[in-house]
N, C-alpha and C. Protein backbone atom coordinates (compact mmCIF):
# COMPACT_ATOMS: atom_id res chain seq x y z
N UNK A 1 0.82 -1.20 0.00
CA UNK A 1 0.00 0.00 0.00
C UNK A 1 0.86 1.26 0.00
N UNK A 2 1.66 1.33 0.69
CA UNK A 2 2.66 2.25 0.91
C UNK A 2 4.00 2.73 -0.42
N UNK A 3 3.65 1.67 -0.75
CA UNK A 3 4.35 1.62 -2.46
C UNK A 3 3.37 2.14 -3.28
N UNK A 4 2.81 1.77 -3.47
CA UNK A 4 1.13 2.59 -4.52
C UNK A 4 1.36 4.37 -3.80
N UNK A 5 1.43 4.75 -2.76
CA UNK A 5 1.14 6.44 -2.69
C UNK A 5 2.48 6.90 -3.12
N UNK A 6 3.79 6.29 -3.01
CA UNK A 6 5.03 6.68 -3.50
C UNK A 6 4.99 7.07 -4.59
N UNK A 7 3.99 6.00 -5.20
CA UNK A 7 4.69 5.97 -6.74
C UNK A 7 3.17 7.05 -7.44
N UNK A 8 2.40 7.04 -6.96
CA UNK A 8 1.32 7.62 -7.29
C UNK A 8 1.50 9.72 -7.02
N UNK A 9 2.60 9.27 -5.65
CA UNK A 9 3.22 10.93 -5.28
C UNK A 9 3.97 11.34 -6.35
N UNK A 10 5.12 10.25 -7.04
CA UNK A 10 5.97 10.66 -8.01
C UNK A 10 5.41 11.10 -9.41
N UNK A 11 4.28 10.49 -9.74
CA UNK A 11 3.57 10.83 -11.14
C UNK A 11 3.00 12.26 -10.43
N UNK A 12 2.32 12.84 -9.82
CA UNK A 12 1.95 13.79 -9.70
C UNK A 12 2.88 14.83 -9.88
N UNK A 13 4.67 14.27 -9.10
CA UNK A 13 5.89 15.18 -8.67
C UNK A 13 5.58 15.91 -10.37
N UNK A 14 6.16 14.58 -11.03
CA UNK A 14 6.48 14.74 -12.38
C UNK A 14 5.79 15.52 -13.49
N UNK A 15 4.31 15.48 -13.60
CA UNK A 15 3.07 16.09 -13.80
C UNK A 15 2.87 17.32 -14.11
N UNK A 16 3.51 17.94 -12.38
CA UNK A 16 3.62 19.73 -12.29
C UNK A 16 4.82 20.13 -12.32
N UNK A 17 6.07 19.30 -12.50
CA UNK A 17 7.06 19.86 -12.97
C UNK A 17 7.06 19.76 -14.58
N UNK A 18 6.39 19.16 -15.54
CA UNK A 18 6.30 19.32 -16.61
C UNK A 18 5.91 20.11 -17.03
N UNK A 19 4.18 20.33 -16.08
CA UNK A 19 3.62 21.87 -16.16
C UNK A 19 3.90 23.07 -16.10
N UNK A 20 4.53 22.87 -15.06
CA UNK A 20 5.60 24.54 -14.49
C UNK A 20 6.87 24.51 -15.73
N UNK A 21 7.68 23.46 -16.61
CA UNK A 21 8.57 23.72 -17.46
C UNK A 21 7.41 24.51 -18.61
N UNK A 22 6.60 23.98 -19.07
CA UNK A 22 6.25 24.76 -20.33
C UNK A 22 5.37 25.51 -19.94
N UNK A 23 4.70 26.21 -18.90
CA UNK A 23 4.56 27.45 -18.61
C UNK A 23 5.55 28.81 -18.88
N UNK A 24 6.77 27.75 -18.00
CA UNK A 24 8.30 28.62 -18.26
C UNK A 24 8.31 28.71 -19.57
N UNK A 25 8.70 28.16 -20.10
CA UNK A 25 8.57 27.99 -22.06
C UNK A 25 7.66 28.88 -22.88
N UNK A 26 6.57 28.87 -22.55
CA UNK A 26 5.42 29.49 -23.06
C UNK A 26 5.45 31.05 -22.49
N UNK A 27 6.16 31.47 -21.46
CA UNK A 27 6.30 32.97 -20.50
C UNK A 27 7.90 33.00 -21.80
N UNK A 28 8.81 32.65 -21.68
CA UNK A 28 10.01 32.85 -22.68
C UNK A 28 9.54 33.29 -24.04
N UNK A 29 8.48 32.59 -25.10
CA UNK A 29 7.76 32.63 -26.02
C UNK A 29 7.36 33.99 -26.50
N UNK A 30 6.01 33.88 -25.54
CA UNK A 30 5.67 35.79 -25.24
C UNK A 30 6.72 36.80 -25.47
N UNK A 31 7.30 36.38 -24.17
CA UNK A 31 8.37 37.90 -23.82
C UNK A 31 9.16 37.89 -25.70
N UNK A 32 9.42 36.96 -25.90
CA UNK A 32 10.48 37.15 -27.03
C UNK A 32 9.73 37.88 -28.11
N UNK A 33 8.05 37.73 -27.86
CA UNK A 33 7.07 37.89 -29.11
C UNK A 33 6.88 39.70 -28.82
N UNK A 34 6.57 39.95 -27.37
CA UNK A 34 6.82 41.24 -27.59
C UNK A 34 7.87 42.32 -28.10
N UNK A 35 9.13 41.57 -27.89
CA UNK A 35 10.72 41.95 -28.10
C UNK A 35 10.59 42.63 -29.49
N UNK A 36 10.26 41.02 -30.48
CA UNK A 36 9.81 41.00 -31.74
C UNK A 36 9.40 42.34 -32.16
N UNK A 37 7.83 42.16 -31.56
CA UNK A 37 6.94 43.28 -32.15
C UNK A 37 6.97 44.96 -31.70
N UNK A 38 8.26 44.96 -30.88
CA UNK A 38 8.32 45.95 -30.39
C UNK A 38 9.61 46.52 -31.77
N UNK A 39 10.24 46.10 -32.30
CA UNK A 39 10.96 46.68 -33.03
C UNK A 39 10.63 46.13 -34.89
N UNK A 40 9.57 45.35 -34.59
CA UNK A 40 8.81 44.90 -35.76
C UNK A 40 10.07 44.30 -36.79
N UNK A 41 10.30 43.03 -35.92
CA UNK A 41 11.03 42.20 -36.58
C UNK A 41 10.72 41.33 -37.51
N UNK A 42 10.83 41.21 -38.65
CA UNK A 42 9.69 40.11 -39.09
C UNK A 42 10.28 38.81 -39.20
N UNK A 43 11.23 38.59 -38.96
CA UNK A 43 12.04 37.31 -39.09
C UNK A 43 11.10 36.61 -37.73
N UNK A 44 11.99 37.38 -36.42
CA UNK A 44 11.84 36.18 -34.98
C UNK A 44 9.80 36.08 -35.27
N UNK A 45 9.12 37.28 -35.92
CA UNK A 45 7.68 37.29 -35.17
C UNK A 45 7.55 36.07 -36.53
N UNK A 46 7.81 35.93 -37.53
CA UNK A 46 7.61 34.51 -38.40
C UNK A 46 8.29 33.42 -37.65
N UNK A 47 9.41 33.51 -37.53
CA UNK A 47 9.61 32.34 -36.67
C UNK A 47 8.94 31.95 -35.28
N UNK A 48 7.71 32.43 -34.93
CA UNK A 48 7.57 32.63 -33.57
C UNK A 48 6.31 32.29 -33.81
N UNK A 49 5.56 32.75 -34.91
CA UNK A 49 4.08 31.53 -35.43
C UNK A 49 4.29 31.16 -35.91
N UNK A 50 3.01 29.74 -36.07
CA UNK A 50 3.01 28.57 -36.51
C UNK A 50 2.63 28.55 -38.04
N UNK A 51 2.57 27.89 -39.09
CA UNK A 51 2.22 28.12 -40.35
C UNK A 51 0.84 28.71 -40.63
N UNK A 52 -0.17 28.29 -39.56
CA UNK A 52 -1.61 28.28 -39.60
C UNK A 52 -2.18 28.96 -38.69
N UNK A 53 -1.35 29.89 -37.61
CA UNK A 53 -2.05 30.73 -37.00
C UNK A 53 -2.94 31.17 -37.23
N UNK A 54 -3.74 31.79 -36.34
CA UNK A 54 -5.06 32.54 -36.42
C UNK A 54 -4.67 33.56 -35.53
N UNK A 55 -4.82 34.99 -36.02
CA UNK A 55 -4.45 35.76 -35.26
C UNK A 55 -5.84 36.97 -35.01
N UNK A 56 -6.54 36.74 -33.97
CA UNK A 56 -8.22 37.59 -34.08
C UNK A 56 -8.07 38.83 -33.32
N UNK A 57 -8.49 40.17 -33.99
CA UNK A 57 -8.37 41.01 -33.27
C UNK A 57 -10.22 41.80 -33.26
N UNK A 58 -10.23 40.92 -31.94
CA UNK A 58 -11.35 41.22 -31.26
C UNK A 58 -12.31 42.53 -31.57
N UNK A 59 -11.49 43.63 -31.39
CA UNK A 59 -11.93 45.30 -31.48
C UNK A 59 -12.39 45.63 -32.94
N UNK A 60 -11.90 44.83 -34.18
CA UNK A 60 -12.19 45.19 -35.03
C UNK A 60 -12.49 44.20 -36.45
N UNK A 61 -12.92 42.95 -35.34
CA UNK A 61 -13.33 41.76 -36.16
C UNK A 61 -12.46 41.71 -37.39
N UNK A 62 -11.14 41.17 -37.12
CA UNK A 62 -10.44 40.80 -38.13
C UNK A 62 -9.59 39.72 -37.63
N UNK A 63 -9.38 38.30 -38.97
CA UNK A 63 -8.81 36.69 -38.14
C UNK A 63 -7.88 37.32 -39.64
N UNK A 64 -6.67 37.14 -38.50
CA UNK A 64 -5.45 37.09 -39.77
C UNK A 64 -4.94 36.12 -40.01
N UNK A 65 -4.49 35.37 -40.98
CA UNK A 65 -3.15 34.54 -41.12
C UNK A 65 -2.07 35.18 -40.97
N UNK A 66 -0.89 34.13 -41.15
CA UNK A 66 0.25 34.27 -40.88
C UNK A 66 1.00 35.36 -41.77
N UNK A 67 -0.12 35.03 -42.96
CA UNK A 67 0.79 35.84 -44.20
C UNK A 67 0.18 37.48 -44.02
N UNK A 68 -0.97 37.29 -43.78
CA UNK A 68 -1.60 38.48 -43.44
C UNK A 68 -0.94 39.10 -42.12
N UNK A 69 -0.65 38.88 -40.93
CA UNK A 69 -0.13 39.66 -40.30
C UNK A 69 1.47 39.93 -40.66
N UNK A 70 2.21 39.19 -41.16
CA UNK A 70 3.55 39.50 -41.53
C UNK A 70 3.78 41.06 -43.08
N UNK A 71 2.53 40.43 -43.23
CA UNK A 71 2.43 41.94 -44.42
C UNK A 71 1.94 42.98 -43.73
N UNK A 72 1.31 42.72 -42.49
CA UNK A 72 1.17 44.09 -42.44
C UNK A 72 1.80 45.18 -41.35
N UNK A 73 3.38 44.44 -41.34
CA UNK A 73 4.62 44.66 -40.29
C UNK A 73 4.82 46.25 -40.73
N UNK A 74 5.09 45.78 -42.14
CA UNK A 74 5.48 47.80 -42.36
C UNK A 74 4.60 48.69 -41.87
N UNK A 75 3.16 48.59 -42.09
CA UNK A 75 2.48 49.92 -41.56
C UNK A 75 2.44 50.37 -39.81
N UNK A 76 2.77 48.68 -39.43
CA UNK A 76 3.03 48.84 -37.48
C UNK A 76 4.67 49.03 -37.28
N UNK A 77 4.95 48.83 -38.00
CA UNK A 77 6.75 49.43 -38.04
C UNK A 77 6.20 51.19 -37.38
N UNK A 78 5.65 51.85 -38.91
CA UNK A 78 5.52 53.34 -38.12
C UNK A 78 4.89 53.46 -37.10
N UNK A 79 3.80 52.40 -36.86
CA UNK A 79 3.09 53.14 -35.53
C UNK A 79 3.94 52.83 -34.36
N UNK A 80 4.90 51.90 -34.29
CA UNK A 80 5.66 51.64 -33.36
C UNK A 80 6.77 52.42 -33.04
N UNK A 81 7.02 52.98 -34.02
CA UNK A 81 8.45 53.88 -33.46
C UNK A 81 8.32 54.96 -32.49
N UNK A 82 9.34 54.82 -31.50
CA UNK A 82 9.23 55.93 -30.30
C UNK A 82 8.17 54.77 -29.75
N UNK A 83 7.68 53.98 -28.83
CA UNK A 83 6.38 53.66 -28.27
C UNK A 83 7.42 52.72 -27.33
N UNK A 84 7.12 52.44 -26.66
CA UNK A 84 7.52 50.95 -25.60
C UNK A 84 5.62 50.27 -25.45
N UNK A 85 6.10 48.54 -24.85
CA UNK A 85 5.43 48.05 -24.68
C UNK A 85 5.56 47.09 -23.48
N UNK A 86 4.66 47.59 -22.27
CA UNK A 86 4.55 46.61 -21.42
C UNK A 86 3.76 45.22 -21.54
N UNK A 87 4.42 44.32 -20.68
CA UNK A 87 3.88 43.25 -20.79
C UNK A 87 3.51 42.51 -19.13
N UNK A 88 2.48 41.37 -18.70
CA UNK A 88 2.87 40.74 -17.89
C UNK A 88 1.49 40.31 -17.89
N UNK A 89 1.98 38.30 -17.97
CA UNK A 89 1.03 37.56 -18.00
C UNK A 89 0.55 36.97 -16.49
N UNK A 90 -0.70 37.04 -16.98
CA UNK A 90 -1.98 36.87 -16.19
C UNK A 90 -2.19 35.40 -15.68
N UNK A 91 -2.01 35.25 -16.48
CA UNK A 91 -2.23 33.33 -16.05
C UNK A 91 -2.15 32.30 -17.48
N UNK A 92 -1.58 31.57 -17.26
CA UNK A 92 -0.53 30.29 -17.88
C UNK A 92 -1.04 29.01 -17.74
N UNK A 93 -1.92 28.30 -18.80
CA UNK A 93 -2.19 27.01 -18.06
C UNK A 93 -2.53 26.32 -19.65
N UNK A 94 -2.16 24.98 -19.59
CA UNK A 94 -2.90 23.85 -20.76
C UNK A 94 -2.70 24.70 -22.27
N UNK A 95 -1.18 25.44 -21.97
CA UNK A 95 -0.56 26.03 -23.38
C UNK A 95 -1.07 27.29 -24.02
N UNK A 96 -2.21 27.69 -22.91
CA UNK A 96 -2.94 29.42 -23.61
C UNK A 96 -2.12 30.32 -21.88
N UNK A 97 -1.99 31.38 -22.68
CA UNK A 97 -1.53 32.42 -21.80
C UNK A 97 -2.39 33.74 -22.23
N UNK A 98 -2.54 34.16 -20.98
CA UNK A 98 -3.00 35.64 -20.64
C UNK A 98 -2.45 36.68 -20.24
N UNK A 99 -2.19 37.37 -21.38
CA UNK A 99 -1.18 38.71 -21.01
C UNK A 99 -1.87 40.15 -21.20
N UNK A 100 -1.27 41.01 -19.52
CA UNK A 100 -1.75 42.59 -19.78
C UNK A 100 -0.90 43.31 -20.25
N UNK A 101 -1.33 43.93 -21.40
CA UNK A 101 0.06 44.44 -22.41
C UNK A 101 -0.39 46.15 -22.41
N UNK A 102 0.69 46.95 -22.06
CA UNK A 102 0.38 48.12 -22.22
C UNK A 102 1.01 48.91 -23.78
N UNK A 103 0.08 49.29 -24.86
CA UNK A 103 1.06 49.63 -25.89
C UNK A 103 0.97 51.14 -25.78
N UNK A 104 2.49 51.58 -24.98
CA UNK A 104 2.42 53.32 -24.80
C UNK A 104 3.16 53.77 -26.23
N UNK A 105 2.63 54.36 -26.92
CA UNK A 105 2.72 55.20 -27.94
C UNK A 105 2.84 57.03 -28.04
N UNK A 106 4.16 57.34 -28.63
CA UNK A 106 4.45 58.90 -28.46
C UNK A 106 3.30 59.85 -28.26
N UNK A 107 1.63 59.28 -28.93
CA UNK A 107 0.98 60.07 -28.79
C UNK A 107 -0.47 60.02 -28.03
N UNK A 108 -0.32 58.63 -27.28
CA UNK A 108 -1.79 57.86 -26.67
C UNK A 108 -1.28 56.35 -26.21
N UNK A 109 -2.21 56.15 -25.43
CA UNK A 109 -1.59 54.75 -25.18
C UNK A 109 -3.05 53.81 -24.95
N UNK A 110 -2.98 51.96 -24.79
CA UNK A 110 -4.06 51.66 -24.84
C UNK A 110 -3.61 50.07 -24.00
N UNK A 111 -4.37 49.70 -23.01
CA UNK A 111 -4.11 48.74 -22.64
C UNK A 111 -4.82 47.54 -23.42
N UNK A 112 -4.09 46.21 -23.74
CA UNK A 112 -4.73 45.35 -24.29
C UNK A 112 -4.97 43.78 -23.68
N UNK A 113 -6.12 43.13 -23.67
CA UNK A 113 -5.63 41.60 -23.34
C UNK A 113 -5.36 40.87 -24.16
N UNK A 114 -4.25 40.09 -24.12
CA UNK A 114 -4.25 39.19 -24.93
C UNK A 114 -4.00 37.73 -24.71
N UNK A 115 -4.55 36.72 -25.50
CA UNK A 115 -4.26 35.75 -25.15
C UNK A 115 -3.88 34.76 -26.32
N UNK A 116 -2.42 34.05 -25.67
CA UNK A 116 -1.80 33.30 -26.93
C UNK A 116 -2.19 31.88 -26.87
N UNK A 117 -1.84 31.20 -27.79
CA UNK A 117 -2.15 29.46 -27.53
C UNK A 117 -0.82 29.11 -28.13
N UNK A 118 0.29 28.16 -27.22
CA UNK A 118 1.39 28.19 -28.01
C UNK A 118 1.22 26.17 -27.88
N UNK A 119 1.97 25.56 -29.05
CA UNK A 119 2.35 24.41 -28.90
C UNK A 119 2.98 24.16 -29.84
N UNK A 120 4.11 23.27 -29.62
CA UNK A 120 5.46 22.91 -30.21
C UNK A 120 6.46 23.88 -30.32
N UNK A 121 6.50 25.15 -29.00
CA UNK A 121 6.81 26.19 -29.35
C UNK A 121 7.05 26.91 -30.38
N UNK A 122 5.80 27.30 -30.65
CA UNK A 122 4.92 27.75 -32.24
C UNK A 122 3.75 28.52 -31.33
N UNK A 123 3.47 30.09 -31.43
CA UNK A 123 2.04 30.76 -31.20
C UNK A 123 1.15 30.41 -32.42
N UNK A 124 -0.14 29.55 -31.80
CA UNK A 124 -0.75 29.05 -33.17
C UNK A 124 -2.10 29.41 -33.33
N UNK A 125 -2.47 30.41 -32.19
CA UNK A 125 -3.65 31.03 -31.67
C UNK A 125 -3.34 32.51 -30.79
N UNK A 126 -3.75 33.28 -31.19
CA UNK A 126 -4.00 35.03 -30.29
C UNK A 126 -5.08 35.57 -30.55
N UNK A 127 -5.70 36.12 -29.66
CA UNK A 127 -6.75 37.37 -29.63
C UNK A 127 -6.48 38.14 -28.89
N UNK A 128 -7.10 39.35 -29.33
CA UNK A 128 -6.46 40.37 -28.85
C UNK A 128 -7.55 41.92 -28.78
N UNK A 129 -7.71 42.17 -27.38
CA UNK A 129 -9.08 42.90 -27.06
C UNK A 129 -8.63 43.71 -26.00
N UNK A 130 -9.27 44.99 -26.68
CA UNK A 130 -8.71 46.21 -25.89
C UNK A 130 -9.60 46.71 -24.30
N UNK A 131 -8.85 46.49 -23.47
CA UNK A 131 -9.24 46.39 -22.21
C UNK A 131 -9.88 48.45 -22.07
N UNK A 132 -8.57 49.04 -21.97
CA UNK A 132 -9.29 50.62 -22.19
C UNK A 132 -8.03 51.85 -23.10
N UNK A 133 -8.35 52.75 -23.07
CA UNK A 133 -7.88 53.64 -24.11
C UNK A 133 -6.64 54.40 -23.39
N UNK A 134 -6.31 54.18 -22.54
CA UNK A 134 -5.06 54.90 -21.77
C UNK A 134 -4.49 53.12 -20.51
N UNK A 135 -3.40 53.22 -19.96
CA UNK A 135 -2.77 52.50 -19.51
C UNK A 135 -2.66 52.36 -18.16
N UNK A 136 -3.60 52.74 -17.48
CA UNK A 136 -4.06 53.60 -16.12
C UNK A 136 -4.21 52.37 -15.26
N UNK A 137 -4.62 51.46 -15.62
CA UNK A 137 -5.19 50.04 -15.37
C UNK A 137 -3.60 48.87 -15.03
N UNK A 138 -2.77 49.23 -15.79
CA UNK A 138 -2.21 48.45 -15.50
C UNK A 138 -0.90 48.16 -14.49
C-alpha cells in the first residue's frame, strides 16, 4: 500500500514539474514575441508563429493569417516607433496564456488583453481585445 502512494506521489511530482517547465517555455515565447513586435522584426515574429495561425483582433473583427499579419509589419513598423510596450502575463495554463500588455505610444496609449495558444513552441492562436484607451489600469 505504501508503495502505490510513492509511486502515485511521483507521477503527480512529475506532472507539475512538466507543467511549471512549459509554462516557463510558453512565459520565454511571449516575452520574445513582444521583443519582436516591439521593433517589428519580421524574421523572430515569423519564426515565432506557426504556419496556420489565427491571429483575431477582437476590437475590429479581423482573423489574420500568418501571411496576413507578416504583411502588415510595415504599416506597425511606423506606428511603433518611439512607443515601448509593457507586458505581464496573467495566467498560464494547458498552453494558452493571458497577457496585460500596455502599448504606450508617443501620442496615446491603450491597454490590451491578450491571449496566446502556443504548442510545439509555435504561437498558433492570439486574440487580442482592448481592455481601455489609456494605460491607467495596469
Amino acid at each position: 500500500m505504501q508503495r502505490s502512494w510513492w509511486r502515485i506521489f511521483v507521477a503527480a511530482a512529475l506532472l507539475v514539474t512538466s507543467i511549471v517547465r512549459a509554462s516557463a517555455d510558453d512565459g520565454a515565447i511571449i516575452d520574445r514575441w513582444y521583443s519582436a513586435l516591439l521593433v517589428a522584426d519580421r524574421t523572430e515574429l515569423s519564426d515565432l508563429l506557426s504556419d496556420d495561425v489565427r491571429m483575431k483582433l477582437d476590437d475590429i473583427g479581423v482573423v489574420q493569417t500568418k501571411e496576413d499579419f507578416i504583411a502588415s509589419i510595415d504599416e506597425w513598423q511606423g506606428a511603433v516607433a518611439g512607443a515601448t510596450i509593457r507586458h505581464r502575463i496573467e495566467k498560464s495554463e494547458n498552453g494558452e496564456t493571458t497577457v496585460l500588455a500596455c502599448y504606450d505610444f508617443p501620442s496615446n496609449d491603450t491597454l490590451m488583453r491578450e491571449t496566446f495558444t502556443v504548442a510545439g513552441g509555435h504561437i498558433v492562436a492570439s486574440t487580442q481585445t482592448a481592455v481601455a484607451q489609456n494605460c491607467s489600469g495596469y
